[in-house]
C-alpha atoms as a PDB file:
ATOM      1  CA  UNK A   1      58.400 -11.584  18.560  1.00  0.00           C
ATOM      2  CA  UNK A   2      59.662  -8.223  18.292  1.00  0.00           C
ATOM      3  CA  UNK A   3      64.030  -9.100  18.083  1.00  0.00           C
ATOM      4  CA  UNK A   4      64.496  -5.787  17.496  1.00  0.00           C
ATOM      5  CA  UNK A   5      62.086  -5.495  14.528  1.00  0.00           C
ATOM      6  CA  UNK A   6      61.352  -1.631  13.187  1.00  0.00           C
ATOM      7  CA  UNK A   7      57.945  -0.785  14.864  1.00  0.00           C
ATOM      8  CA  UNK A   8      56.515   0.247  11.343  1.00  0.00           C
ATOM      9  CA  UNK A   9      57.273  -3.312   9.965  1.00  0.00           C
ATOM     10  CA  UNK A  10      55.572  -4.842  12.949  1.00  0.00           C
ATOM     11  CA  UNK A  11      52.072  -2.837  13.201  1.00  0.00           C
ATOM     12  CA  UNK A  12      51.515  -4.449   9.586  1.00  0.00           C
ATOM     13  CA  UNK A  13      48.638  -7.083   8.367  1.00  0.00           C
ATOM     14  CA  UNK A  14      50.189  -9.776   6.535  1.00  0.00           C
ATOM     15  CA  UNK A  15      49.067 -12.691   4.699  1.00  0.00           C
ATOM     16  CA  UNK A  16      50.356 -16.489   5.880  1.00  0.00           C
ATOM     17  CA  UNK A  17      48.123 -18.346   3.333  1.00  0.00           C
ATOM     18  CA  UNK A  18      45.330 -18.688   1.362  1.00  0.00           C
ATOM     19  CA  UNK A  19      42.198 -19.878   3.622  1.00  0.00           C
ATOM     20  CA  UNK A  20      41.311 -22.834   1.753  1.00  0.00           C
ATOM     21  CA  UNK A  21      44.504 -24.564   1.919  1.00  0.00           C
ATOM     22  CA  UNK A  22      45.464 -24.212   5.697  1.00  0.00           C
ATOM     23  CA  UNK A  23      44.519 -28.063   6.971  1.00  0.00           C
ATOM     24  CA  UNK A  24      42.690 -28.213   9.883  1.00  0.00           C
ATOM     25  CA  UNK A  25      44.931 -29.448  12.885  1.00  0.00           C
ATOM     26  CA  UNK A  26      48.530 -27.584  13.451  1.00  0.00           C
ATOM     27  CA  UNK A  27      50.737 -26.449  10.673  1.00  0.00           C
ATOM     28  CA  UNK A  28      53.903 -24.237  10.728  1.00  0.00           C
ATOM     29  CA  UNK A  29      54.378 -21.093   9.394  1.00  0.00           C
ATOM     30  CA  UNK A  30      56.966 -18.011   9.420  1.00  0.00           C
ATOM     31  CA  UNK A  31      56.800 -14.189   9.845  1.00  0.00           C
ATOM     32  CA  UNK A  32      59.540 -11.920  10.101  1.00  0.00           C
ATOM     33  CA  UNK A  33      62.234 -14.036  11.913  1.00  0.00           C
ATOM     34  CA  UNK A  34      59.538 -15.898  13.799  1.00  0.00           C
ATOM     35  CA  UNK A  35      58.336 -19.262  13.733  1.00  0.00           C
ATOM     36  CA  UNK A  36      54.211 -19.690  13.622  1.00  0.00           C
ATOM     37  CA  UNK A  37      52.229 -22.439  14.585  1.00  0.00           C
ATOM     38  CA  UNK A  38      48.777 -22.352  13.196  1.00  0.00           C
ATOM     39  CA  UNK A  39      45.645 -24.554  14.758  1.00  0.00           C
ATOM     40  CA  UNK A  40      42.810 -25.125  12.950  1.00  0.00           C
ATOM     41  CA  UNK A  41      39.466 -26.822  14.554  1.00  0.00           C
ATOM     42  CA  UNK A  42      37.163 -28.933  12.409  1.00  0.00           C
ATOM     43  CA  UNK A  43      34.654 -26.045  12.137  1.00  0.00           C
ATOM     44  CA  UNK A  44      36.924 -23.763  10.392  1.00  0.00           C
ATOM     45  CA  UNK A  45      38.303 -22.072  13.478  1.00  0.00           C
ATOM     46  CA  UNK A  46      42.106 -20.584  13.725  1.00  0.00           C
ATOM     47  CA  UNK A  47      44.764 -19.247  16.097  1.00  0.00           C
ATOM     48  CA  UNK A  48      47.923 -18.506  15.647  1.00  0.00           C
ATOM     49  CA  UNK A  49      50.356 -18.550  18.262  1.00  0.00           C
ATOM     50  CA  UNK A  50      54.091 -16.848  17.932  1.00  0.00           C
ATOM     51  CA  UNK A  51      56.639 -18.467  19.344  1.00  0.00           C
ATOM     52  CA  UNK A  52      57.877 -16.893  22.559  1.00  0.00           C
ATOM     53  CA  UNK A  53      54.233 -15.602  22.883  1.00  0.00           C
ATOM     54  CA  UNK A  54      51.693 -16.739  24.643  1.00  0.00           C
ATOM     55  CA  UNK A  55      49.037 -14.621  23.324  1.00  0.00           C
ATOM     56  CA  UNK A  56      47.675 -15.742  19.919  1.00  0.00           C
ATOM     57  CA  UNK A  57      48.131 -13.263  17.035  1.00  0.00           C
ATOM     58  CA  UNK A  58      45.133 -10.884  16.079  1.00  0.00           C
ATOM     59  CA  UNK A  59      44.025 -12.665  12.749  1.00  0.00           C
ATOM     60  CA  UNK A  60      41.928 -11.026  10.032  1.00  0.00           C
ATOM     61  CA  UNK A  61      40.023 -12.609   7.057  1.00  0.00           C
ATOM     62  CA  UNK A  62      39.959 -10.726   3.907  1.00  0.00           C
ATOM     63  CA  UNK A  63      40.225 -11.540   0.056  1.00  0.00           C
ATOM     64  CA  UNK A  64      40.211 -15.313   0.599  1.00  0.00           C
ATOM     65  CA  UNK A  65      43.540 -15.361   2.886  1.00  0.00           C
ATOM     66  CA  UNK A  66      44.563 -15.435   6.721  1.00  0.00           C
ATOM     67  CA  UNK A  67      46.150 -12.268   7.846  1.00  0.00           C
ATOM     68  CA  UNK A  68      47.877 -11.603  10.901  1.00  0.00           C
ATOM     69  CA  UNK A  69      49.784  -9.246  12.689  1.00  0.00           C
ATOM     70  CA  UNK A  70      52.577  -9.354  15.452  1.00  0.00           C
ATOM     71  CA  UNK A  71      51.977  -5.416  16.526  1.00  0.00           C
ATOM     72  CA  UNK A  72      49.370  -2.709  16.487  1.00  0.00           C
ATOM     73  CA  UNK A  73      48.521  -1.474  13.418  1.00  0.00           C
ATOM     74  CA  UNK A  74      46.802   1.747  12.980  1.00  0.00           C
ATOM     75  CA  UNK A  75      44.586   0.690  10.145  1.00  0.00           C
ATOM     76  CA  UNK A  76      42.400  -2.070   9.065  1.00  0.00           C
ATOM     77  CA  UNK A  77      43.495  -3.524   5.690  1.00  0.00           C
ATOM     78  CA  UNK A  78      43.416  -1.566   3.370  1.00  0.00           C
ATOM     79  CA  UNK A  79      39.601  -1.486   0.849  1.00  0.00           C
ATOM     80  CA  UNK A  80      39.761  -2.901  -2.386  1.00  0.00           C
ATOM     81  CA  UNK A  81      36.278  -2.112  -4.417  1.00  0.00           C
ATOM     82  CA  UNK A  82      36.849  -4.338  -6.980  1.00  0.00           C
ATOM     83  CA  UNK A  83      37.046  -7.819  -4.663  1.00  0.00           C
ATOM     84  CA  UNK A  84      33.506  -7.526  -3.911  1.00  0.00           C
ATOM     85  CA  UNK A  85      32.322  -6.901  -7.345  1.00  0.00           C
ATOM     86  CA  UNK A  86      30.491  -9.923  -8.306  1.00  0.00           C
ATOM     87  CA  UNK A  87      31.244 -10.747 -12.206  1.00  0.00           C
ATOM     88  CA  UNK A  88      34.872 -10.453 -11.316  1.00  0.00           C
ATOM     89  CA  UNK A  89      36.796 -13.649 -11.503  1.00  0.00           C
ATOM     90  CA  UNK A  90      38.541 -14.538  -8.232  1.00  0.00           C
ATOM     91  CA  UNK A  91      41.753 -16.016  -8.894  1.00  0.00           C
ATOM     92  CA  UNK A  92      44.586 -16.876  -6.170  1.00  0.00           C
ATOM     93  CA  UNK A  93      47.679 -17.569  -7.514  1.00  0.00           C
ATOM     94  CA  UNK A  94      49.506 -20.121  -4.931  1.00  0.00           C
ATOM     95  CA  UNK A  95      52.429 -18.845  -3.295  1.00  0.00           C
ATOM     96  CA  UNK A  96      55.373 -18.607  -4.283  1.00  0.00           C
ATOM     97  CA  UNK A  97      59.260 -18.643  -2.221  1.00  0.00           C
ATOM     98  CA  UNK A  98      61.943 -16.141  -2.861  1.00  0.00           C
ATOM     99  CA  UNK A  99      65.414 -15.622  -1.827  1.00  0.00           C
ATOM    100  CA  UNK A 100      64.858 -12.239  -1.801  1.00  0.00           C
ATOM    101  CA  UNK A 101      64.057  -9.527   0.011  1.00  0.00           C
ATOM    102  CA  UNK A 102      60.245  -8.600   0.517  1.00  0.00           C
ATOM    103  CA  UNK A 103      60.496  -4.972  -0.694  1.00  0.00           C
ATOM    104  CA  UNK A 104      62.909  -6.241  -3.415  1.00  0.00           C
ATOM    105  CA  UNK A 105      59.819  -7.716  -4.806  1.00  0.00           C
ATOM    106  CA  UNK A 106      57.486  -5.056  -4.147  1.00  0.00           C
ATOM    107  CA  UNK A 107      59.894  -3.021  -5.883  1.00  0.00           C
ATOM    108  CA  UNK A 108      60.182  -5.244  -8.768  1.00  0.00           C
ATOM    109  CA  UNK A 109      56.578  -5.522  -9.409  1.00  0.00           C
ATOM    110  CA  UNK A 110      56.526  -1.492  -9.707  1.00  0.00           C
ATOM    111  CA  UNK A 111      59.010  -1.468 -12.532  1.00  0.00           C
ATOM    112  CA  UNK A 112      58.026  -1.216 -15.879  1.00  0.00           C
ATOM    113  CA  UNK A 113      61.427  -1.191 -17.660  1.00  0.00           C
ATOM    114  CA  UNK A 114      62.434  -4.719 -17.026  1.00  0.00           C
ATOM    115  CA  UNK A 115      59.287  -5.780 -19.039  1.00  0.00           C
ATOM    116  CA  UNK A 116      60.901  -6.350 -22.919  1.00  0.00           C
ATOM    117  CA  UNK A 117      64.267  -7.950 -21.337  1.00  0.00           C
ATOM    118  CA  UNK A 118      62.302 -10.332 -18.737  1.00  0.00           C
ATOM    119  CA  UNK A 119      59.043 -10.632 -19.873  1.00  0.00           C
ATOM    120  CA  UNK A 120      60.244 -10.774 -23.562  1.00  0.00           C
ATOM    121  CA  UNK A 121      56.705 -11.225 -26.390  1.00  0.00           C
ATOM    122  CA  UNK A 122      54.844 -11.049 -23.829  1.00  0.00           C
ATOM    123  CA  UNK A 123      54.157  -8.158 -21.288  1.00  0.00           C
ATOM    124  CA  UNK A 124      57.508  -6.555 -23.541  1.00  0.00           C
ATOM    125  CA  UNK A 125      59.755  -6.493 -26.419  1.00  0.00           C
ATOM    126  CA  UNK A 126      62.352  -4.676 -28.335  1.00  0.00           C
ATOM    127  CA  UNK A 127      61.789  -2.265 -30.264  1.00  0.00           C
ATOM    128  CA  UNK A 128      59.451  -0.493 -27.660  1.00  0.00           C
ATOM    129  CA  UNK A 129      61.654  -0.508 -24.237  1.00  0.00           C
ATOM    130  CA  UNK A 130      60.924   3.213 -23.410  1.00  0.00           C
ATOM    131  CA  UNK A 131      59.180   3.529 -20.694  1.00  0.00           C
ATOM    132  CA  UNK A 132      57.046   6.850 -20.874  1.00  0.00           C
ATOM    133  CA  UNK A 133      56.650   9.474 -17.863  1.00  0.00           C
ATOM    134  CA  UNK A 134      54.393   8.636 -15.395  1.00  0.00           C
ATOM    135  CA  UNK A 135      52.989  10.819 -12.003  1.00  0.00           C
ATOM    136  CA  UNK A 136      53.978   9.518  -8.976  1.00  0.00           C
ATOM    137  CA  UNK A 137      52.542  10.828  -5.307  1.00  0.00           C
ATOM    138  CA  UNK A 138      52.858   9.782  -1.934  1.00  0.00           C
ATOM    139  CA  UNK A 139      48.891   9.909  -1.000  1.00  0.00           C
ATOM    140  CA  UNK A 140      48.904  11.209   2.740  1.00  0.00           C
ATOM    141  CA  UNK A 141      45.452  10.879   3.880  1.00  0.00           C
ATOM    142  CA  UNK A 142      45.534   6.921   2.783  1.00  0.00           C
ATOM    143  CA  UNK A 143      49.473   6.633   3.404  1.00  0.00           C
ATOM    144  CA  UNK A 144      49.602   4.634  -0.010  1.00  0.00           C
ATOM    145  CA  UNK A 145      51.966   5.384  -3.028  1.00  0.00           C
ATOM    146  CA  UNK A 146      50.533   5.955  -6.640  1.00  0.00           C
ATOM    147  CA  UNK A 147      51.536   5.882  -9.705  1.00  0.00           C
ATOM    148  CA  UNK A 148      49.486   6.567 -12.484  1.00  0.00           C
ATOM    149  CA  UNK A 149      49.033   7.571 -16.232  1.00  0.00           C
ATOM    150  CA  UNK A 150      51.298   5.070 -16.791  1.00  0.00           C
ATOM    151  CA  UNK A 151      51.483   3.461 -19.974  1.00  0.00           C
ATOM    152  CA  UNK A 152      53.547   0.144 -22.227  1.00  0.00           C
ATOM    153  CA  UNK A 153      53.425  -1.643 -25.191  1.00  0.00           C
ATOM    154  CA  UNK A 154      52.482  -5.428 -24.238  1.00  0.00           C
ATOM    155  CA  UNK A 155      52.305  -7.991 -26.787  1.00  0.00           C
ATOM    156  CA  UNK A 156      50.194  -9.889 -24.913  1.00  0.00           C
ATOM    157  CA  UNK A 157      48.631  -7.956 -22.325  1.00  0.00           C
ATOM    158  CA  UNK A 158      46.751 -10.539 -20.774  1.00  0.00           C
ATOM    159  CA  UNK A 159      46.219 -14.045 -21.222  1.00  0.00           C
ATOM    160  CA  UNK A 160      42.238 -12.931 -22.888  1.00  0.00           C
ATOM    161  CA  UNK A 161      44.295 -10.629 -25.057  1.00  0.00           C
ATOM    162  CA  UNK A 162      44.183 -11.601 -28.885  1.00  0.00           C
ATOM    163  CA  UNK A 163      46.795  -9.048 -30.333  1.00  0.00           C
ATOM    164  CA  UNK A 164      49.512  -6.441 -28.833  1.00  0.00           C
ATOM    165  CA  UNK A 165      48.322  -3.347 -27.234  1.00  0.00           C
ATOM    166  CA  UNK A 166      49.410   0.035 -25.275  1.00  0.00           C
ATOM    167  CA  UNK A 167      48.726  -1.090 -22.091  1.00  0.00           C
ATOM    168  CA  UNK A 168      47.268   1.619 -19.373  1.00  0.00           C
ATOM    169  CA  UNK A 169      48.313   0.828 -15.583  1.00  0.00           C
ATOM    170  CA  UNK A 170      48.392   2.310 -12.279  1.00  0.00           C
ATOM    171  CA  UNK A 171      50.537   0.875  -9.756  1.00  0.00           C
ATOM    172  CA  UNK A 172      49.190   1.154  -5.937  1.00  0.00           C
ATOM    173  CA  UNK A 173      51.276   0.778  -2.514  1.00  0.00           C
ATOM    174  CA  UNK A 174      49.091   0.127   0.280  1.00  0.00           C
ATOM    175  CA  UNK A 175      51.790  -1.230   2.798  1.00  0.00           C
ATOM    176  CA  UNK A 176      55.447  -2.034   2.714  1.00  0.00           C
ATOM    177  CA  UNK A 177      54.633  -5.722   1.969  1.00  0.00           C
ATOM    178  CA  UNK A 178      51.496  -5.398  -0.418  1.00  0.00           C
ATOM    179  CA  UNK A 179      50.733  -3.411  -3.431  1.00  0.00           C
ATOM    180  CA  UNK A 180      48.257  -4.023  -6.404  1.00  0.00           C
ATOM    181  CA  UNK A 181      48.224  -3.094  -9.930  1.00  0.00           C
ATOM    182  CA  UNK A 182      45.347  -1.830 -12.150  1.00  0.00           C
ATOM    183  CA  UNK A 183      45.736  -2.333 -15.770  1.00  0.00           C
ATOM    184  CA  UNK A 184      43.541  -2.597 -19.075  1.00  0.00           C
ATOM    185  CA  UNK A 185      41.161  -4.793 -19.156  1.00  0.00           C
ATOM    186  CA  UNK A 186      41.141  -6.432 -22.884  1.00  0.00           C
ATOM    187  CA  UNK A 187      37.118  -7.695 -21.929  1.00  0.00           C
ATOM    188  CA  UNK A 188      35.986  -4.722 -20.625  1.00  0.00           C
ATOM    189  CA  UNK A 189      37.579  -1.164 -21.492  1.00  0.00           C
ATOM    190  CA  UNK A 190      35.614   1.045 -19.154  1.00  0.00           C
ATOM    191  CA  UNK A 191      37.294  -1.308 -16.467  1.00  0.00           C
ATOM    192  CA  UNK A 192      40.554  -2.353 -14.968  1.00  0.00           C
ATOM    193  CA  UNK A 193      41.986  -5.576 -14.375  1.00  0.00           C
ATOM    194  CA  UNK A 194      43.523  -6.212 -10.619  1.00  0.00           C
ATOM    195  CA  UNK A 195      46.309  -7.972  -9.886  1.00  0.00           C
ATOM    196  CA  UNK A 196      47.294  -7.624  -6.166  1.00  0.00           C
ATOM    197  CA  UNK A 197      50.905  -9.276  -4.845  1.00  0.00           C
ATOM    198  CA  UNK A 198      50.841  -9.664  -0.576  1.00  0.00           C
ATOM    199  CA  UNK A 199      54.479 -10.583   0.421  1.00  0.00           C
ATOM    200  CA  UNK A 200      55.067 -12.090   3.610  1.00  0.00           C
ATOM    201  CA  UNK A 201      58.920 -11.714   4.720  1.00  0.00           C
ATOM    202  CA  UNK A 202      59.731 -15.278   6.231  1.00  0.00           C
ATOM    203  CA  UNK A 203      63.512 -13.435   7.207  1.00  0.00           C
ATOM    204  CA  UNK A 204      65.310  -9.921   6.133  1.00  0.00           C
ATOM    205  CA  UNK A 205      66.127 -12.035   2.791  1.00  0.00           C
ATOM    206  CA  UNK A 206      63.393 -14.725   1.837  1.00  0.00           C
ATOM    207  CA  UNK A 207      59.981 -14.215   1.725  1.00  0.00           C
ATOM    208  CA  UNK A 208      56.710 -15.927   0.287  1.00  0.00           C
ATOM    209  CA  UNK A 209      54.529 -14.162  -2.002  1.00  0.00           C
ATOM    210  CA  UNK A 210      51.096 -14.744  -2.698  1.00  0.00           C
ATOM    211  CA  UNK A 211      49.474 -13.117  -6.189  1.00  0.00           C
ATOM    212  CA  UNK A 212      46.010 -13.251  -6.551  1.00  0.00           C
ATOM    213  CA  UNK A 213      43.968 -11.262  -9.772  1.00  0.00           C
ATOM    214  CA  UNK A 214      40.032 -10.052  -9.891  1.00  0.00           C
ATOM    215  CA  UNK A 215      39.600 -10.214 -13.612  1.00  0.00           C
ATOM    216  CA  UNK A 216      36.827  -9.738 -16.238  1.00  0.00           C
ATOM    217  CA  UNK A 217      37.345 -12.837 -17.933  1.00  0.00           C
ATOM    218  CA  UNK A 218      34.642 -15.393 -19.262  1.00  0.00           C
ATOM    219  CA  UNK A 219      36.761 -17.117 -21.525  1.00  0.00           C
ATOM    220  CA  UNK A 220      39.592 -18.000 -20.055  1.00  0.00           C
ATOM    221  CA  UNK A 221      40.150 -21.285 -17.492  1.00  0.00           C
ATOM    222  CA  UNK A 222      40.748 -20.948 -14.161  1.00  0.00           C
ATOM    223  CA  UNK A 223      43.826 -23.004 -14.961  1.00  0.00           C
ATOM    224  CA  UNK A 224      45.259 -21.071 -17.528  1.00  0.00           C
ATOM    225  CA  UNK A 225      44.861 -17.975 -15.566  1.00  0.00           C
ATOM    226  CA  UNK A 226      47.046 -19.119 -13.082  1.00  0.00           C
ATOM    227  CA  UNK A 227      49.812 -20.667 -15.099  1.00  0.00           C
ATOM    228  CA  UNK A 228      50.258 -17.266 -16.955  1.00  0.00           C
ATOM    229  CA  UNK A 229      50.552 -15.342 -13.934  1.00  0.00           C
ATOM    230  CA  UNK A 230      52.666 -18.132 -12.512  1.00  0.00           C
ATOM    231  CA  UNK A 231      54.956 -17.534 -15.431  1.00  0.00           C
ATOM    232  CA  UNK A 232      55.521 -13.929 -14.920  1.00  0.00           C
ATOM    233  CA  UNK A 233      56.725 -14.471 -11.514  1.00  0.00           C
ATOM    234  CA  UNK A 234      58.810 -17.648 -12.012  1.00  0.00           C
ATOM    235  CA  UNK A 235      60.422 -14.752 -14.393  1.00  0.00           C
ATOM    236  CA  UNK A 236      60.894 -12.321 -12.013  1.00  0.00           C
ATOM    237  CA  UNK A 237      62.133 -14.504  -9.488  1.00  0.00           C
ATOM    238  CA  UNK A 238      65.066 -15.576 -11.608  1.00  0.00           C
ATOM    239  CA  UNK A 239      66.180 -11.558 -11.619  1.00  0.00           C
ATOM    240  CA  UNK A 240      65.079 -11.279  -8.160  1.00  0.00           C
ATOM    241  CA  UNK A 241      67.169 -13.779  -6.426  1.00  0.00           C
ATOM    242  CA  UNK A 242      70.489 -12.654  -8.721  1.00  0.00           C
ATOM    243  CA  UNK A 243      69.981  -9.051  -7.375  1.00  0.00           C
ATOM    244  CA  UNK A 244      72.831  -7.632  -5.140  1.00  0.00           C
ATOM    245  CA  UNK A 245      72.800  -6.231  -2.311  1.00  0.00           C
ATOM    246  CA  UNK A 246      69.857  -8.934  -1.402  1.00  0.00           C
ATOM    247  CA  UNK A 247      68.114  -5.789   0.926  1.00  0.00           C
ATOM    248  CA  UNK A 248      67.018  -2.831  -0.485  1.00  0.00           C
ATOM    249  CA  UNK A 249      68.891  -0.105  -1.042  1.00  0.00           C
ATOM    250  CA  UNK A 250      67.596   3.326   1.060  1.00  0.00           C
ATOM    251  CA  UNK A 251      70.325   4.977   0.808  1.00  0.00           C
ATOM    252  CA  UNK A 252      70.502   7.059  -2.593  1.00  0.00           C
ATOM    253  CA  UNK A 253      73.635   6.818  -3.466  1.00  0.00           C
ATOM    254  CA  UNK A 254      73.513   3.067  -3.238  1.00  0.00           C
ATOM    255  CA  UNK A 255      71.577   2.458  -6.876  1.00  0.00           C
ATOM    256  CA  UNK A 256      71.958   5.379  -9.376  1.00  0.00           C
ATOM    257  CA  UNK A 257      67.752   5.873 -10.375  1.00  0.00           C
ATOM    258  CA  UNK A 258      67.006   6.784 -13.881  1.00  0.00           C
ATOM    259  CA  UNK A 259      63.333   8.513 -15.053  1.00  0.00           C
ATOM    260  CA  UNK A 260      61.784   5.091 -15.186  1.00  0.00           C
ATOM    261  CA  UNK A 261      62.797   4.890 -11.242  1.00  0.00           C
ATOM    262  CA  UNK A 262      59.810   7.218 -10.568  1.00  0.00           C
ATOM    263  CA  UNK A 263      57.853   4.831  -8.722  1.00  0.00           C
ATOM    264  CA  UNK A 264      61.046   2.868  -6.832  1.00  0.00           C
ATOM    265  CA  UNK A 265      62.152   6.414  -5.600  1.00  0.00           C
ATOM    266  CA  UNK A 266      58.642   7.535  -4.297  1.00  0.00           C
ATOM    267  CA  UNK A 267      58.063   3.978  -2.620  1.00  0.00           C
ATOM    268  CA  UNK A 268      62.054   4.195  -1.090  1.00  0.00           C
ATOM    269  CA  UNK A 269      61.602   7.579   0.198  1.00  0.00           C
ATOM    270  CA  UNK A 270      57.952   6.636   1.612  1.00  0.00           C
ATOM    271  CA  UNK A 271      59.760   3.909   3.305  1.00  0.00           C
ATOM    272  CA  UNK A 272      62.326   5.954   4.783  1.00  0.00           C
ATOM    273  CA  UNK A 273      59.854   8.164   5.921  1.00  0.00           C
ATOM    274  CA  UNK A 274      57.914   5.642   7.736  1.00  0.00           C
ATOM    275  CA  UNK A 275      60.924   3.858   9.518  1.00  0.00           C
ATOM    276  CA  UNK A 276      61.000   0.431   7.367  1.00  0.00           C
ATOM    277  CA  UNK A 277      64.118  -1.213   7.414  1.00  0.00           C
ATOM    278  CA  UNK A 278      62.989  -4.942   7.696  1.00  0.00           C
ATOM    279  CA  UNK A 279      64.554  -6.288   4.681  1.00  0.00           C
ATOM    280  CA  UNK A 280      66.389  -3.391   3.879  1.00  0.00           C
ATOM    281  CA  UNK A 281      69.966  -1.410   3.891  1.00  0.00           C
ATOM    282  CA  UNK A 282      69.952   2.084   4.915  1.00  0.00           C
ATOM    283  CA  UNK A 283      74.449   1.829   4.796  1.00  0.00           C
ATOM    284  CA  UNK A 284      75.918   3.908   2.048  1.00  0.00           C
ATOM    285  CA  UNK A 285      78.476   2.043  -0.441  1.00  0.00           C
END
């Protein structure tokens, strides 16, 4: 499976699915260039085999999906508190395809600026497109990227919100493909809302992503959670499929960054540093 794949893009955990929806017999499936077949037994058992490998792939179960892995990784996946806290509402989002590029979207979903012009009345709108500073850090001892005092005016923060509000975030890169986002909880404001996206990159330029939320929400339907969140994304995905180059830019003179680019320039450099270039450029213009 390797076809000449950066080593740092293969020793990753990546999601194929949500648990409950893989049927039980064989189904295909697709990571980075490859294809997957997946078996599932009647009691609940998987492999997954790659093809041109006779081996299955090591498989991990955490947060309600399938993970697997083509290479070695050097960590488990990463900890996330908040899953296992039990009055949070668990809420995968489906999946969702893009013709984009996997970091592209990781990217995307770091970006605060695009929120008034995209996400217009409802995570955004003119007049307030500023988008304050923010710190940004490359966190060595859990190799993640941070950023955090981050703040925006949302109209509607969340689908519980009743009115507009300053919204507090902090955006958090735990892998090249996955990354999560903690942001005011309307319910609860000694508490964060989660909102985690896990791409998996089907091929340098198309990908799948899977959103799921832990929320602290007793009003809101399952349902309705769901199609708001599915709404966002259908709304990035329009920008994110019209972007050009398709890859990321890592070379810095590709894409002039402004102050907003905080985050994008921490997570390119990080990156760099780590030898990523599945889905990526690294050719100057």
């Amino acid at each position: 499976m390797q076809n000449g794949i950066d080593k740092a893009s293969l020793d990753q955990w990546y999601v194929l699915d949500t648990e409950a929806v893989i049927p039980v017999g064989r189904s295909q499936n697709r990571l980075l260039g490859t294809d997957l077949t997946v078996v599932k037994q009647t009691d609940g058992a998987i492999e997954v085999f790659a093809e041109g490998r006779v081996e299955p792939l090591p498989l991990r179960h955490r947060f309600g999906f399938l993970w697997a892995t083509p290479g070695e990784p050097q960590r488990e996946i990463f900890p996330l508190p908040e899953a296992d806290e039990r009055d949070r509402r668990y809420v995968p989002c489906g999946v969702v395809t893009v013709k984009a590029s996997g970091l592209r979207i990781v990217e995307n979903f770091l970006d605060m600026a695009h929120f008034p012009f995209v996400h217009t009345d409802v995570l955004g709108a003119e007049p307030h497109t500023e988008v304050q500073s923010y710190d940004v850090e490359i966190r060595r001892e859990e190799d993640e990227v941070w950023a955090t005092n981050c703040t925006f005016f949302q109209p509607q923060a969340a689908l519980s919100a009743s009115d507009g509000i300053t919204t507090q975030y902090m955006y958090r890169v735990m892998t090249p493909f996955t990354t999560i986002l903690y942001k005011t909880c309307p319910n609860a404001t000694n508490r964060w809302d989660v909102i985690g996206l896990f791409v998996q990159p089907l091929d340098p330029g198309r990908c799948r992503a899977h959103p799921i939320m832990y929320l602290i929400d007793d009003v809101s339907t399952t349902t309705e959670l769901i199609h708001f969140q599915q709404m966002i994304f259908l709304q990035d995905r329009i920008i994110l499929e019209n972007q050009r180059p398709v890859l990321l830019p890592l070379e810095p003179r590709k894409e002039v960054p402004t102050r907003a680019d905080a985050s994008s320039i921490a997570y390119r450099r990080w990156l760099k540093e780590k030898g990523v270039i599945y889905g990526a450029t690294t050719t100057a213009a």
